[in-house]
C-alpha atoms as a PDB file:
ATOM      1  CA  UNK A   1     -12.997  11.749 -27.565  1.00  0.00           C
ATOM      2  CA  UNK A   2     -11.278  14.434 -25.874  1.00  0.00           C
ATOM      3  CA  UNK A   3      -9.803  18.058 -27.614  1.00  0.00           C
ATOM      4  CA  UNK A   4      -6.064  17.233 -26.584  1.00  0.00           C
ATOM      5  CA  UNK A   5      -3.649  14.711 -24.593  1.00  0.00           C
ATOM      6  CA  UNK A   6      -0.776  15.283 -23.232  1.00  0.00           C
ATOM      7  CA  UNK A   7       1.841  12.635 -22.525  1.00  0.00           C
ATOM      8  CA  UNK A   8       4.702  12.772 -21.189  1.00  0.00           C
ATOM      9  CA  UNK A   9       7.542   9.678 -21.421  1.00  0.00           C
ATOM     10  CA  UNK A  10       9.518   8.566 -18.323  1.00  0.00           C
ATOM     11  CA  UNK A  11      12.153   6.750 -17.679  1.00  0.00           C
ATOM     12  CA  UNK A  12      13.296   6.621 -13.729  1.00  0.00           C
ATOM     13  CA  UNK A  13      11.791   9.801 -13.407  1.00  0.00           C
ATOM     14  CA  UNK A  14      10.728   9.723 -10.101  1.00  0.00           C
ATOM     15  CA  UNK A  15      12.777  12.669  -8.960  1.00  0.00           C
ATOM     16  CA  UNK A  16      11.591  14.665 -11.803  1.00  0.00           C
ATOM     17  CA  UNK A  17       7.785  14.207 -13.013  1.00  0.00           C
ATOM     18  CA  UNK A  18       5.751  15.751 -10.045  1.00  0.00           C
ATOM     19  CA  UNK A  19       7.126  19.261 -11.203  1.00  0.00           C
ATOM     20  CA  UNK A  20       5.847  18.693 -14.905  1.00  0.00           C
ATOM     21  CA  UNK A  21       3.191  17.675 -13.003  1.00  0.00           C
ATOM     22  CA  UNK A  22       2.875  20.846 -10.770  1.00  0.00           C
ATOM     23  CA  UNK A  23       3.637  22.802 -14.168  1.00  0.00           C
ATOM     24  CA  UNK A  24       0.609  21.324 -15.845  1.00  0.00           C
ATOM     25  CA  UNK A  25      -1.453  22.062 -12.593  1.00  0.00           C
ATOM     26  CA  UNK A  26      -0.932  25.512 -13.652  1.00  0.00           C
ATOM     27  CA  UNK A  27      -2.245  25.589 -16.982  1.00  0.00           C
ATOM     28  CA  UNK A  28      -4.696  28.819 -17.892  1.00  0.00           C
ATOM     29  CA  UNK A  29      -6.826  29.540 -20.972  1.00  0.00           C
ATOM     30  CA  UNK A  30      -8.069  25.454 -20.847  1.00  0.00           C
ATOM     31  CA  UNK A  31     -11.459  26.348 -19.317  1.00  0.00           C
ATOM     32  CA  UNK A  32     -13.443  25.233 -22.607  1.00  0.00           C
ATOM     33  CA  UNK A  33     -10.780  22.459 -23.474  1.00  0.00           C
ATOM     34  CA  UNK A  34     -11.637  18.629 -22.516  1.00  0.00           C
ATOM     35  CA  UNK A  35      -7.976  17.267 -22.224  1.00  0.00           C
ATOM     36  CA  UNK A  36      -6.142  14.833 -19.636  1.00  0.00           C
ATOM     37  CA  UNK A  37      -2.690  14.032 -18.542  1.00  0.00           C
ATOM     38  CA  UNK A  38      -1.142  10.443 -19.580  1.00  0.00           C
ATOM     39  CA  UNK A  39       2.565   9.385 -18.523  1.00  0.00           C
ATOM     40  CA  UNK A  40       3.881   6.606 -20.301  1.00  0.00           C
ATOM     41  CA  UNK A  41       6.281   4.815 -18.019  1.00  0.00           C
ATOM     42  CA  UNK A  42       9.139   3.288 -20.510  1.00  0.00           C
ATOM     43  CA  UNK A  43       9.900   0.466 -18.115  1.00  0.00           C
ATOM     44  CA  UNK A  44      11.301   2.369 -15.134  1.00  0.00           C
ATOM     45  CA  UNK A  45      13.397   0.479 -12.611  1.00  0.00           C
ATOM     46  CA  UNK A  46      13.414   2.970  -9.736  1.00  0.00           C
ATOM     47  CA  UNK A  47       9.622   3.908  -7.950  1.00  0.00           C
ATOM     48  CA  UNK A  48       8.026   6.048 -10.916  1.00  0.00           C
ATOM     49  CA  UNK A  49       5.259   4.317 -10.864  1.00  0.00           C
ATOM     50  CA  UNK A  50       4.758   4.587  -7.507  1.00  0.00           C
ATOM     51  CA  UNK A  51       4.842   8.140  -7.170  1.00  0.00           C
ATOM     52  CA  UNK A  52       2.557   8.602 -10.023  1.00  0.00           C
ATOM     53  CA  UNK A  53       0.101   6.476  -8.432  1.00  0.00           C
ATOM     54  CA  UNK A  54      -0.178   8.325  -5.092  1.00  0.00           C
ATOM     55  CA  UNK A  55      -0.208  11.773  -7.487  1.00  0.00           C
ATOM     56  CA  UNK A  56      -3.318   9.407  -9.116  1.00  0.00           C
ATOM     57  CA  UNK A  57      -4.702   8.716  -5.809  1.00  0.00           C
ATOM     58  CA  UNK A  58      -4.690  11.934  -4.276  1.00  0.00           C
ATOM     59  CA  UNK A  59      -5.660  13.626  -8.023  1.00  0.00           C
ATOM     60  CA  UNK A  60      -8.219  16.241  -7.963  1.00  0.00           C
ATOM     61  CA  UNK A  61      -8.293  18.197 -10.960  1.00  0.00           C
ATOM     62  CA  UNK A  62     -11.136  18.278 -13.514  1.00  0.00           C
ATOM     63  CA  UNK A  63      -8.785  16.271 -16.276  1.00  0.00           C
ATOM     64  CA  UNK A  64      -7.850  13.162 -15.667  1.00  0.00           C
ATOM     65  CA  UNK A  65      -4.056  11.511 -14.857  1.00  0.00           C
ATOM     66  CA  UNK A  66      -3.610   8.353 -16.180  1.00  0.00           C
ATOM     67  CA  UNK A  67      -0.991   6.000 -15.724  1.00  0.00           C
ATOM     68  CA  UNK A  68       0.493   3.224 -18.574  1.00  0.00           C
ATOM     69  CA  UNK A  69       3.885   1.204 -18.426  1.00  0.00           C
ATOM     70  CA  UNK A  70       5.188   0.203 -21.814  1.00  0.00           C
ATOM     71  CA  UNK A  71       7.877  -2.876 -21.477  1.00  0.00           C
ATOM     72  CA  UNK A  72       9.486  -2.138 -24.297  1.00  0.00           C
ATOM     73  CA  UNK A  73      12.719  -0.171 -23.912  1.00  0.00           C
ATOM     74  CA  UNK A  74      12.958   3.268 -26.076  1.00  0.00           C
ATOM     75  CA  UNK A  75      11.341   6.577 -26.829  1.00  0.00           C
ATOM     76  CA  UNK A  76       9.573   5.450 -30.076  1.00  0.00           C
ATOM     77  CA  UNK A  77       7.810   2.582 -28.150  1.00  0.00           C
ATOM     78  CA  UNK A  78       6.463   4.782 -25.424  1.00  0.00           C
ATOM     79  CA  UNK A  79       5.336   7.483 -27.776  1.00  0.00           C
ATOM     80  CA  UNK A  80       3.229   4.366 -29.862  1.00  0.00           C
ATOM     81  CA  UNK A  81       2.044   3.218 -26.521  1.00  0.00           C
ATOM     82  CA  UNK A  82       0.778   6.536 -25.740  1.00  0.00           C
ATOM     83  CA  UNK A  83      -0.414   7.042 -29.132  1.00  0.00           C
ATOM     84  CA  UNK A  84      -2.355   3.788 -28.781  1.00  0.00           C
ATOM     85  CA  UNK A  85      -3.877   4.941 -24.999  1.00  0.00           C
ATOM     86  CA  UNK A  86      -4.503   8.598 -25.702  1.00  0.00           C
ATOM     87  CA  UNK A  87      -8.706   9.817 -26.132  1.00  0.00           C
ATOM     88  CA  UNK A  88      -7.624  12.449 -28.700  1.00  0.00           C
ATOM     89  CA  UNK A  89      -6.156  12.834 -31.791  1.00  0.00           C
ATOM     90  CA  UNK A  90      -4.277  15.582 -30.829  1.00  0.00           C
ATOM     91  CA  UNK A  91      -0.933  14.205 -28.381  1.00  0.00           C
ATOM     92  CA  UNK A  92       1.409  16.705 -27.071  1.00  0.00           C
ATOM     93  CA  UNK A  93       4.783  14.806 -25.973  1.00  0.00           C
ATOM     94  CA  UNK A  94       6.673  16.405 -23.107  1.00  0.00           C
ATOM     95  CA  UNK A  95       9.780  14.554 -21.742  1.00  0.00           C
ATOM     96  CA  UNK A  96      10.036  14.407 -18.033  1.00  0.00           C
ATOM     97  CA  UNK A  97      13.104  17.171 -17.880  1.00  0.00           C
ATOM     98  CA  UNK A  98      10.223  19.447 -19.787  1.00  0.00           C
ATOM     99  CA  UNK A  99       8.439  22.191 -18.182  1.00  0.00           C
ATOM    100  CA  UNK A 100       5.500  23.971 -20.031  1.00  0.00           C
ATOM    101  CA  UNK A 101       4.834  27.413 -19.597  1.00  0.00           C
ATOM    102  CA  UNK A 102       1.240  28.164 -18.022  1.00  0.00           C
ATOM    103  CA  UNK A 103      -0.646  28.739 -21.727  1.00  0.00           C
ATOM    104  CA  UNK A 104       1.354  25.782 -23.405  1.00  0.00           C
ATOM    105  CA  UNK A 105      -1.764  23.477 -23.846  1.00  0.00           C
ATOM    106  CA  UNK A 106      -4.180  26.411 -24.868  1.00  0.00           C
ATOM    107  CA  UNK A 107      -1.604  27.558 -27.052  1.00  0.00           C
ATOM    108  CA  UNK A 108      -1.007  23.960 -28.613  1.00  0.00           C
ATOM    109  CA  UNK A 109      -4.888  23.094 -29.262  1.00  0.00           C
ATOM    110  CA  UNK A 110      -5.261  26.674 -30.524  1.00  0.00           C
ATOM    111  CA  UNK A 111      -2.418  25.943 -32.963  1.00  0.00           C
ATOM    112  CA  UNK A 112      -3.846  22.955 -34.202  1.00  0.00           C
ATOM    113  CA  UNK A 113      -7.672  24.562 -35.144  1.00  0.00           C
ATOM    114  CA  UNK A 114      -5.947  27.080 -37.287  1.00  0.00           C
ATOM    115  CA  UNK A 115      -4.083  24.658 -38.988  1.00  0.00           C
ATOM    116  CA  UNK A 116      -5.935  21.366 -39.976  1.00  0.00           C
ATOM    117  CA  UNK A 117      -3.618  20.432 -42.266  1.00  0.00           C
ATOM    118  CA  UNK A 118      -0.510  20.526 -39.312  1.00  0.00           C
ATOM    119  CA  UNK A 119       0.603  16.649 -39.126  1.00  0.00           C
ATOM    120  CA  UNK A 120       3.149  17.840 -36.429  1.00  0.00           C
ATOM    121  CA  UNK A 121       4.284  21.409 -34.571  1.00  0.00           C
ATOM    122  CA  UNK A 122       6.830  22.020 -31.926  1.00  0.00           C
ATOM    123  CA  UNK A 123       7.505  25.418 -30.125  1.00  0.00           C
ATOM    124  CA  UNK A 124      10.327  27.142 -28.349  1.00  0.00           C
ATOM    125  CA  UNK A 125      12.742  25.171 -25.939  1.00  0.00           C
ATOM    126  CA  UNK A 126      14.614  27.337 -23.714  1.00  0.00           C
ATOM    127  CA  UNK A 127      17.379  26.126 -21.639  1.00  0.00           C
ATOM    128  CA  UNK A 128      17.397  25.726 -18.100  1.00  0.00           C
ATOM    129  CA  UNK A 129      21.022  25.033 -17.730  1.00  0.00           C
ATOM    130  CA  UNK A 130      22.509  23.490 -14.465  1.00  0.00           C
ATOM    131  CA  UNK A 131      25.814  24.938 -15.564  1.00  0.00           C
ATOM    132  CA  UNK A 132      26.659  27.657 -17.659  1.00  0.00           C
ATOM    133  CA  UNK A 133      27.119  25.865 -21.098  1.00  0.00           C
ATOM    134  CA  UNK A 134      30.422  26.132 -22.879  1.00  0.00           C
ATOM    135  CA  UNK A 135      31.576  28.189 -25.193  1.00  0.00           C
ATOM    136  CA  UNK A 136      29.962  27.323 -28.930  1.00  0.00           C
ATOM    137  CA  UNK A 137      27.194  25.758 -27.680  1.00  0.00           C
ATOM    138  CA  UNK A 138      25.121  27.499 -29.932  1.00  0.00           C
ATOM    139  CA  UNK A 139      26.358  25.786 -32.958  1.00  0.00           C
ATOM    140  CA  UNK A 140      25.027  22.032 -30.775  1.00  0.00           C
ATOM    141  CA  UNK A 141      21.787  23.345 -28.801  1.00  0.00           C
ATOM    142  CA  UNK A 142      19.601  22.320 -31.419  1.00  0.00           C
ATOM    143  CA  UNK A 143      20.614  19.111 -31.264  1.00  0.00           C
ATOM    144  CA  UNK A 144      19.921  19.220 -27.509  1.00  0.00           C
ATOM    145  CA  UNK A 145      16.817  20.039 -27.938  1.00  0.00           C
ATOM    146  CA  UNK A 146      17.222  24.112 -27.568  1.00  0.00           C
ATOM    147  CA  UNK A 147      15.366  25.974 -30.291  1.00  0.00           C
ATOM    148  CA  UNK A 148      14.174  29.927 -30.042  1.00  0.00           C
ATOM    149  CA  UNK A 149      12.527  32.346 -32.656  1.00  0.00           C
ATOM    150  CA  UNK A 150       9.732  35.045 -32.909  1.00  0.00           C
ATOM    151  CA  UNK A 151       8.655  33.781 -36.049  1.00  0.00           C
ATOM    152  CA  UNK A 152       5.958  30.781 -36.434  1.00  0.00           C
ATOM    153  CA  UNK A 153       7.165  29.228 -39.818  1.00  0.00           C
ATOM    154  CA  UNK A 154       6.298  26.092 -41.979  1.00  0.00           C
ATOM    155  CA  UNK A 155       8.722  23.679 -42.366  1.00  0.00           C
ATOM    156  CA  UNK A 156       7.666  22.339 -45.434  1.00  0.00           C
ATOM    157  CA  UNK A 157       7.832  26.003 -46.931  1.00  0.00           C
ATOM    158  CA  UNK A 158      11.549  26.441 -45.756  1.00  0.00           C
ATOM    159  CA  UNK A 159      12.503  23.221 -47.102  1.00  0.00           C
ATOM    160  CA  UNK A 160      10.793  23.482 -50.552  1.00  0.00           C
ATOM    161  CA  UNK A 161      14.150  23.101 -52.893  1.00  0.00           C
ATOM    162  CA  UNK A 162      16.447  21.592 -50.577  1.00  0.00           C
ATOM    163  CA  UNK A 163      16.880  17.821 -49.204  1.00  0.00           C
ATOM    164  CA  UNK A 164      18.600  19.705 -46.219  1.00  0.00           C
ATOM    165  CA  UNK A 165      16.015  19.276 -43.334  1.00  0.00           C
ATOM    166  CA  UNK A 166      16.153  20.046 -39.659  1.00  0.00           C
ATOM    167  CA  UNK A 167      13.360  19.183 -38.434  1.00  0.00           C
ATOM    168  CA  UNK A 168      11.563  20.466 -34.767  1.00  0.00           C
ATOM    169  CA  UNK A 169      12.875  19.108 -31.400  1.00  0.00           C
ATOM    170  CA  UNK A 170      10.943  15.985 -29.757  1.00  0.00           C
ATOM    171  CA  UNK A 171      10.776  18.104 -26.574  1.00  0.00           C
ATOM    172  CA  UNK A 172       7.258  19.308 -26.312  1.00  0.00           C
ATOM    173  CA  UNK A 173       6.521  18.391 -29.952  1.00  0.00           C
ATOM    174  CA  UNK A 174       2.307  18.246 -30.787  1.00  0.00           C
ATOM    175  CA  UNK A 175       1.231  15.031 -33.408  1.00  0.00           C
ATOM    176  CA  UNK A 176      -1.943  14.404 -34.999  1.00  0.00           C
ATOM    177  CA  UNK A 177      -3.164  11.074 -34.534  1.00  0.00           C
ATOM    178  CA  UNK A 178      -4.356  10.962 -38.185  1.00  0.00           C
ATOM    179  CA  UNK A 179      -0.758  11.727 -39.406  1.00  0.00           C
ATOM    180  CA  UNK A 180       0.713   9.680 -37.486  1.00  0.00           C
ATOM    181  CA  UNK A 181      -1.558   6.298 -38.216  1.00  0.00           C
ATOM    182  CA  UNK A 182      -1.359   7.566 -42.059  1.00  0.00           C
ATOM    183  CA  UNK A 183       2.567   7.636 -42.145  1.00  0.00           C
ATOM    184  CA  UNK A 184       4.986   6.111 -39.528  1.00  0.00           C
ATOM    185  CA  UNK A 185       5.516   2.286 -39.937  1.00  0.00           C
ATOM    186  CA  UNK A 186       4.404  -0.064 -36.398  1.00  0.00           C
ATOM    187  CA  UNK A 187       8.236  -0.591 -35.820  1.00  0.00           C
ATOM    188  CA  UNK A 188      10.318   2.239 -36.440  1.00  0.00           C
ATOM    189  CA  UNK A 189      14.325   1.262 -37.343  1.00  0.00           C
ATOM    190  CA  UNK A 190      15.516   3.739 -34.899  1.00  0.00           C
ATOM    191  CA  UNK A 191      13.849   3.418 -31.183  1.00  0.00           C
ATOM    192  CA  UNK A 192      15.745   5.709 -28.469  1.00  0.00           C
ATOM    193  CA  UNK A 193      18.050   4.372 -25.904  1.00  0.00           C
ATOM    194  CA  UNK A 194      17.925   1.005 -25.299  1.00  0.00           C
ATOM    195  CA  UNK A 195      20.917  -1.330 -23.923  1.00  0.00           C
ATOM    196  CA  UNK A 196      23.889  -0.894 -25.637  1.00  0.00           C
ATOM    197  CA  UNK A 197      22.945   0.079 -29.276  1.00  0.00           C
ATOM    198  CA  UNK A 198      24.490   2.759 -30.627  1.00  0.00           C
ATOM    199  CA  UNK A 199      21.226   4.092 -32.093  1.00  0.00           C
ATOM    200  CA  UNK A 200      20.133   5.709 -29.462  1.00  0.00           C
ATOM    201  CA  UNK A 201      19.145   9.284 -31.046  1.00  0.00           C
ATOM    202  CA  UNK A 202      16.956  10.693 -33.785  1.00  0.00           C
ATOM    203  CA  UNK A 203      13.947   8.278 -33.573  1.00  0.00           C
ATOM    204  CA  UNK A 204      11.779  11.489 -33.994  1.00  0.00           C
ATOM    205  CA  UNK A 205      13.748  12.536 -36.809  1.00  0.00           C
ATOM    206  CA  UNK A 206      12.697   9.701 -38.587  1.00  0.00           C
ATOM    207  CA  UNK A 207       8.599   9.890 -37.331  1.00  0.00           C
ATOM    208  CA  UNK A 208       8.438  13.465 -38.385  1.00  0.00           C
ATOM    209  CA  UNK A 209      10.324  12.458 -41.671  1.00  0.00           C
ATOM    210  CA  UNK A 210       7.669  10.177 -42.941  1.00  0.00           C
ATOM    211  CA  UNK A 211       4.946  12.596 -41.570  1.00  0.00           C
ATOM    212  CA  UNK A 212       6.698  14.974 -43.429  1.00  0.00           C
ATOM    213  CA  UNK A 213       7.156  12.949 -47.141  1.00  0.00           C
ATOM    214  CA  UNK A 214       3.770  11.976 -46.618  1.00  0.00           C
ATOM    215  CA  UNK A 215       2.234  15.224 -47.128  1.00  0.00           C
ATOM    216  CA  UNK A 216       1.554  16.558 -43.839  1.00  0.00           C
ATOM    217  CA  UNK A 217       2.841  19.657 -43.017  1.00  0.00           C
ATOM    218  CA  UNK A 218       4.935  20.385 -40.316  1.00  0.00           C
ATOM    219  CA  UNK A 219       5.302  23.839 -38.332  1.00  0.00           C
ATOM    220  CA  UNK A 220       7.548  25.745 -35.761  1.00  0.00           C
ATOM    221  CA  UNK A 221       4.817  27.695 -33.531  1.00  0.00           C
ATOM    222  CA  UNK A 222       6.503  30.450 -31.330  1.00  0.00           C
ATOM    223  CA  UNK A 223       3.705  30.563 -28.798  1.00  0.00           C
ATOM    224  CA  UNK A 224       4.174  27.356 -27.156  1.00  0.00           C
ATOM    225  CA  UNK A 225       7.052  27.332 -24.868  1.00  0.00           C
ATOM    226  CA  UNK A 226       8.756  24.937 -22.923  1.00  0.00           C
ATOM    227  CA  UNK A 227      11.677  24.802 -20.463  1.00  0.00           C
ATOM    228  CA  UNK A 228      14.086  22.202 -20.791  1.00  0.00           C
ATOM    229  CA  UNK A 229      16.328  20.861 -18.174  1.00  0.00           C
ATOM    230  CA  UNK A 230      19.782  20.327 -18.952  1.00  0.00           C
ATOM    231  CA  UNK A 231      22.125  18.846 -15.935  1.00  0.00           C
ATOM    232  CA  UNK A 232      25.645  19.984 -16.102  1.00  0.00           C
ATOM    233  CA  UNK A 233      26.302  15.996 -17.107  1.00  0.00           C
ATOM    234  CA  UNK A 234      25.056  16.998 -20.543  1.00  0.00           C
ATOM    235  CA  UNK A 235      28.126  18.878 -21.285  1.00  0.00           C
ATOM    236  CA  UNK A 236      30.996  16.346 -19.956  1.00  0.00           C
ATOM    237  CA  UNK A 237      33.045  14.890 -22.746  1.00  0.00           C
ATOM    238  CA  UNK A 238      32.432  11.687 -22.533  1.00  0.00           C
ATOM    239  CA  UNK A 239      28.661  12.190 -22.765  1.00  0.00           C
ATOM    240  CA  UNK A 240      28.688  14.890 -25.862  1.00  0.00           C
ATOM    241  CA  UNK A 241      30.819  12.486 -27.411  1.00  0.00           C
ATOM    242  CA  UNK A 242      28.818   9.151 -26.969  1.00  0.00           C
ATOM    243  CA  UNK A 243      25.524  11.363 -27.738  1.00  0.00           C
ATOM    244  CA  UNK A 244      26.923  13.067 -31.238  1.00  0.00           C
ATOM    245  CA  UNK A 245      28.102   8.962 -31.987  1.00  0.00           C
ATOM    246  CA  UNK A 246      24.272   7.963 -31.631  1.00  0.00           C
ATOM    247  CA  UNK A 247      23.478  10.866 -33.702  1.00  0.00           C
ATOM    248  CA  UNK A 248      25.722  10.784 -36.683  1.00  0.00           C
ATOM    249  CA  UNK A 249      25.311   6.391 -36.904  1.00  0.00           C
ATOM    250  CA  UNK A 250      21.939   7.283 -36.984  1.00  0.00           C
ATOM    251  CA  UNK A 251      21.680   9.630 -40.179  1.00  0.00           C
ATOM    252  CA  UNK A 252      21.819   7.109 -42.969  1.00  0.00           C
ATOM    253  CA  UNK A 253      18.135   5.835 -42.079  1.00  0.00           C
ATOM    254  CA  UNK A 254      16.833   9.111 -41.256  1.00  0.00           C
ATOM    255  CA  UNK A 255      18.050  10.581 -44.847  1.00  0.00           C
ATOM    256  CA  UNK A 256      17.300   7.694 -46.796  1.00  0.00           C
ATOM    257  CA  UNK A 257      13.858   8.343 -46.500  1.00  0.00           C
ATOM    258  CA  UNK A 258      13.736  10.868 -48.756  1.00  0.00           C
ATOM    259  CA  UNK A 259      14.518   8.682 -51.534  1.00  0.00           C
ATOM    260  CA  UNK A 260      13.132   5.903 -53.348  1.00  0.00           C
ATOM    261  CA  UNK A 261      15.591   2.637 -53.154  1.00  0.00           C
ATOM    262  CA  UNK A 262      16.930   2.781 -56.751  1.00  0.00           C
ATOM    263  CA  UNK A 263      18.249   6.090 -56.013  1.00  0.00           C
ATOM    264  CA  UNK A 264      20.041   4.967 -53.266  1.00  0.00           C
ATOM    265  CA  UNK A 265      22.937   3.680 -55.661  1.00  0.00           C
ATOM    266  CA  UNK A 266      23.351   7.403 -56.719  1.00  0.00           C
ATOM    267  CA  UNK A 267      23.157   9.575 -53.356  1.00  0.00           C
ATOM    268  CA  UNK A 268      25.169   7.292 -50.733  1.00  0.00           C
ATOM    269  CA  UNK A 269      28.201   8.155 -52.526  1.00  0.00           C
ATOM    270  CA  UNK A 270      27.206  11.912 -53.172  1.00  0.00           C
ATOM    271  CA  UNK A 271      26.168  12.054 -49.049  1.00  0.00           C
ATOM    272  CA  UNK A 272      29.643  10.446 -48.199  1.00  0.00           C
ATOM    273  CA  UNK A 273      31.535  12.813 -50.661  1.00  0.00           C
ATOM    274  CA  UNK A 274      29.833  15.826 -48.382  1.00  0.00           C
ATOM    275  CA  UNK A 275      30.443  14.030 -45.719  1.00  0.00           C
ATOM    276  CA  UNK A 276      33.754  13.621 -46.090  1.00  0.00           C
ATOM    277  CA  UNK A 277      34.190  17.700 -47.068  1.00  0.00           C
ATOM    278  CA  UNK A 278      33.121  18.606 -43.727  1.00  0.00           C
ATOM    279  CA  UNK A 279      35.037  16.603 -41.905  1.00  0.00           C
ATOM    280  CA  UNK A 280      37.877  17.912 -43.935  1.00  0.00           C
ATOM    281  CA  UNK A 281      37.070  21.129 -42.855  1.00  0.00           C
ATOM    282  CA  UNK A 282      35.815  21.380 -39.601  1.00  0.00           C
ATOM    283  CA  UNK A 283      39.433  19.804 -38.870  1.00  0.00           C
ATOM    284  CA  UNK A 284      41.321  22.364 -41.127  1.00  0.00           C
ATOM    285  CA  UNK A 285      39.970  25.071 -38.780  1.00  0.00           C
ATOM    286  CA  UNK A 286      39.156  23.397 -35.633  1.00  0.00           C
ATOM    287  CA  UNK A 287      42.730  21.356 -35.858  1.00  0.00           C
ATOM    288  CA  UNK A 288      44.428  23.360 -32.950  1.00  0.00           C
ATOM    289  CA  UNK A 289      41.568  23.400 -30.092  1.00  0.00           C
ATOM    290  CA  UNK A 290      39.505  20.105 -31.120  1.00  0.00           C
ATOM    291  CA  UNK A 291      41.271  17.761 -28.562  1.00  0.00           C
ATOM    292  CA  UNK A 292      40.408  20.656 -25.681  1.00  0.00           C
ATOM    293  CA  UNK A 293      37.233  22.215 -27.161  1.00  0.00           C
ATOM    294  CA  UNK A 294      34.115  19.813 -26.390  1.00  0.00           C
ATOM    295  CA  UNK A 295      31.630  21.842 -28.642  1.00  0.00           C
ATOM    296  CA  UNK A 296      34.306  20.915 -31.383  1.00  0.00           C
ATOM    297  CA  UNK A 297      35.195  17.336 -30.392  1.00  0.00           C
ATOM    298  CA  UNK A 298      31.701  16.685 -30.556  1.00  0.00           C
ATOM    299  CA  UNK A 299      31.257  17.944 -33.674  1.00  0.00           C
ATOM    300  CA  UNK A 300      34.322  16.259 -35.167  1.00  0.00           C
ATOM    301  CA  UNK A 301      31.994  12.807 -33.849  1.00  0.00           C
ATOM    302  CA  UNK A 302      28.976  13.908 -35.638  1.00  0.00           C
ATOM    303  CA  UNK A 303      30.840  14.030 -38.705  1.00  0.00           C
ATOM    304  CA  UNK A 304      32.908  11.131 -38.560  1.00  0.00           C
ATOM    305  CA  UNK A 305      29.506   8.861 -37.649  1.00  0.00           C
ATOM    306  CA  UNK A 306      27.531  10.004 -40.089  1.00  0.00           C
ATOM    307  CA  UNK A 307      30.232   9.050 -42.769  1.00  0.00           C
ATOM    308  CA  UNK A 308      30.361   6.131 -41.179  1.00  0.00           C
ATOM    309  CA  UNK A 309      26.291   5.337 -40.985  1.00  0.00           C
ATOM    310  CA  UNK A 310      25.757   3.837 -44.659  1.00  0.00           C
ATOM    311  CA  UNK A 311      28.487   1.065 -43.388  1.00  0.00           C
ATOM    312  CA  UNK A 312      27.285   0.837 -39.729  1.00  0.00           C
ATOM    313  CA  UNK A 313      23.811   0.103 -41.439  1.00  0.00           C
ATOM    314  CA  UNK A 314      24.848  -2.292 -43.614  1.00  0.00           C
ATOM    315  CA  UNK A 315      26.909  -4.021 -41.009  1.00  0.00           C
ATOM    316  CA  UNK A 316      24.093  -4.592 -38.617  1.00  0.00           C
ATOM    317  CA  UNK A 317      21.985  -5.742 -41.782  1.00  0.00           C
ATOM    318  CA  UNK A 318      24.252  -8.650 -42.384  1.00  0.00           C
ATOM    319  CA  UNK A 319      24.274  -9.359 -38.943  1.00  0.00           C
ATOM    320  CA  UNK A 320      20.461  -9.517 -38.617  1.00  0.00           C
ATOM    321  CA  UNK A 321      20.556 -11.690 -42.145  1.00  0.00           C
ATOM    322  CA  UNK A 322      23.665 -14.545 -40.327  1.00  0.00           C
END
C-alpha cells in the first residue's frame, strides 16, 4: 500500500494533461511520502492515451504513472475505476483543467493524518480565467468549481441544524477509500456527462452526500490549492444555460438523500413550494436585465430545473419501468 494516489480523470485531454503532469513534477515536501500518479482515461476519442504512454515511457520520477481506460462514459465511473486501481486509501481527484500548487499533495496527506475521521476534504480553487468573467459571477463560481477562504472548516459542523448543504467542489477533492467503500452505492443515479442525458452535473454532490449521512465527516482545508482552468466557452449563453439545466434536473436525487422514503410524501411539496418562491423572486428583481444578463439567465435555469427535477425524475422512472 502506498500513503496517497492521485488521479486525475480525462476525457480528450490530450492538449491538456502533460501540464498537470509538469505541475505534479513539481511537487515539494513529498520526500517521506510513497505516492504515484494514476490517470483514468474516461473513454477518450482523440490520442490521450497515446500521449500518456510516451509520458509513461519516457517516465523517470521515483513515483510511478500509471495508465487505466474506463469504457464507461461519465465522471462517477472513472472516479470508481480509479478507486478500484489506486494502492492507497487515500485518492486525490484532479480534473485535467486542474493545476496543483507545488505543496498540494504534502498538504493533502498531511490533512488527512490530522484528521482520521475526514471521509472527504477539498481545498481552494482559484480561477484561471481565459476571459475576464462577467459581471455577478460571484453569485455562480461555486458552482464552477471556484471556492476561496482562509479558514479550514468542517462541513458537518456548519451544517448541524440545517438540510441546506453545499458541499466542496469535485476539483481537487481528497476521498478515503474506507468512506467511500462504506457509503456510495456501485452505480450511482447521477454519472457526469454522458450522450445526451440531461444529468450531466452533480454526481459528486451525491458521493459526498452519502459519505456525508453516513457519518463521515467532511472538511474545507485552506492549504491545498488548486488552479482551475476556465476557457472563455464557459461563460457563453448557451453553455451556462445547458450547464445550470443539468444542475437544477439533477437536485431532486441529490436532496432526497437526506430523507428516508416515507418522508418523501411530506418534503417534495415543501422543496417545490421554495422552489417556486425563488423563482418568484429572482424574476421580481432580475425581470428587466434577465434576457441580457447571463449570470441571471442562468440562474433563472437553475431555478426553473430544480422545480422541475421531482417530475423529470419521475418521468424517466416510468420510462425505465415501460
Amino acid at each position: 500500500m502506498l500513503d496517497f494516489t492521485v488521479a486525475i480523470c480525462t476525457y480528450n485531454g490530450q492538449n491538456r494533461i502533460l501540464e498537470v503532469l509538469d505541475k505534479l513534477r513539481s511537487q515539494v515536501g513529498t520526500e517521506e511520502i510513497t505516492w504515484e500518479i494514476l490517470i483514468i482515461d474516461n473513454n477518450s476519442t482523440d490520442n490521450t492515451a497515446e500521449v500518456v504512454k510516451e509520458q509513461i515511457s519516457n517516465w523517470s520520477e521515483v513515483y510511478p504513472l500509471r495508465y487505466c481506460f474506463e469504457t464507461k462514459q461519465g465522471l462517477a465511473f472513472a472516479r470508481r475505476s480509479a478507486l478500484k486501481e489506486a494502492k492507497s486509501d487515500l485518492i486525490g481527484f484532479l480534473d485535467d483543467d486542474n493545476l496543483p500548487y507545488p505543496d498540494w499533495v504534502a498538504e493533502a496527506y498531511k490533512f488527512a493524518q490530522e484528521h482520521p475521521n475526514a471521509g472527504a476534504y477539498g481545498g481552494q480553487i482559484h480561477g484561471k480565467f481565459e476571459v475576464e468573467p462577467p459581471q455577478g459571477f460571484g453569485r455562480i463560481a461555486r458552482y464552477f468549481a471556484i471556492i476561496e477562504g482562509n479558514k479550514t472548516y468542517c462541513y458537518n459542523e456548519k451544517y448541524k441544524h440545517t438540510r441546506k448543504k453545499m458541499f466542496p467542489p469535485g476539483a481537487g477533492i481528497v476521498i478515503r477509500k474506507q468512506a467511500w467503500l462504506e457509503s456510495v452505492p456501485e452505480c450511482q443515479q447521477i454519472t457526469g456527462v454522458s450522450g445526451n442525458s440531461l444529468l450531466t452535473k452533480c454526481e459528486d454532490v451525491e458521493m459526498l452526500s452519502y459519505i456525508f449521512y453516513a457519518g463521515w465527516e467532511l472538511w474545507f482545508n485552506k492549504d491545498m490549492n488548486i488552479d482551475h482552468k476556465m476557457p472563455k466557452s464557459r461563460f457563453e449563453k448557451n453553455y451556462i444555460i445547458k450547464f445550470f439545466k443539468g444542475v437544477g434536473l439533477s437536485r431532486y436525487q441529490t436532496r432526497m438523500i437526506a430523507y428516508k422514503p416515507w418522508e418523501n410524501v411530506f418534503v417534495v411539496p415543501a422543496h417545490m413550494v421554495n422552489d417556486l418562491r425563488k423563482i418568484m423572486l429572482h424574476f421580481i428583481k432580475y425581470r428587466n436585465i434577465i434576457k441580457t444578463d447571463i449570470v441571471a439567465a442562468g440562474e433563472m435555469e437553475l431555478f426553473l430545473s430544480i422545480f422541475l427535477s421531482p417530475f423529470y425524475h419521475w418521468k424517466n422512472k416510468l420510462i425505465k419501468k415501460k
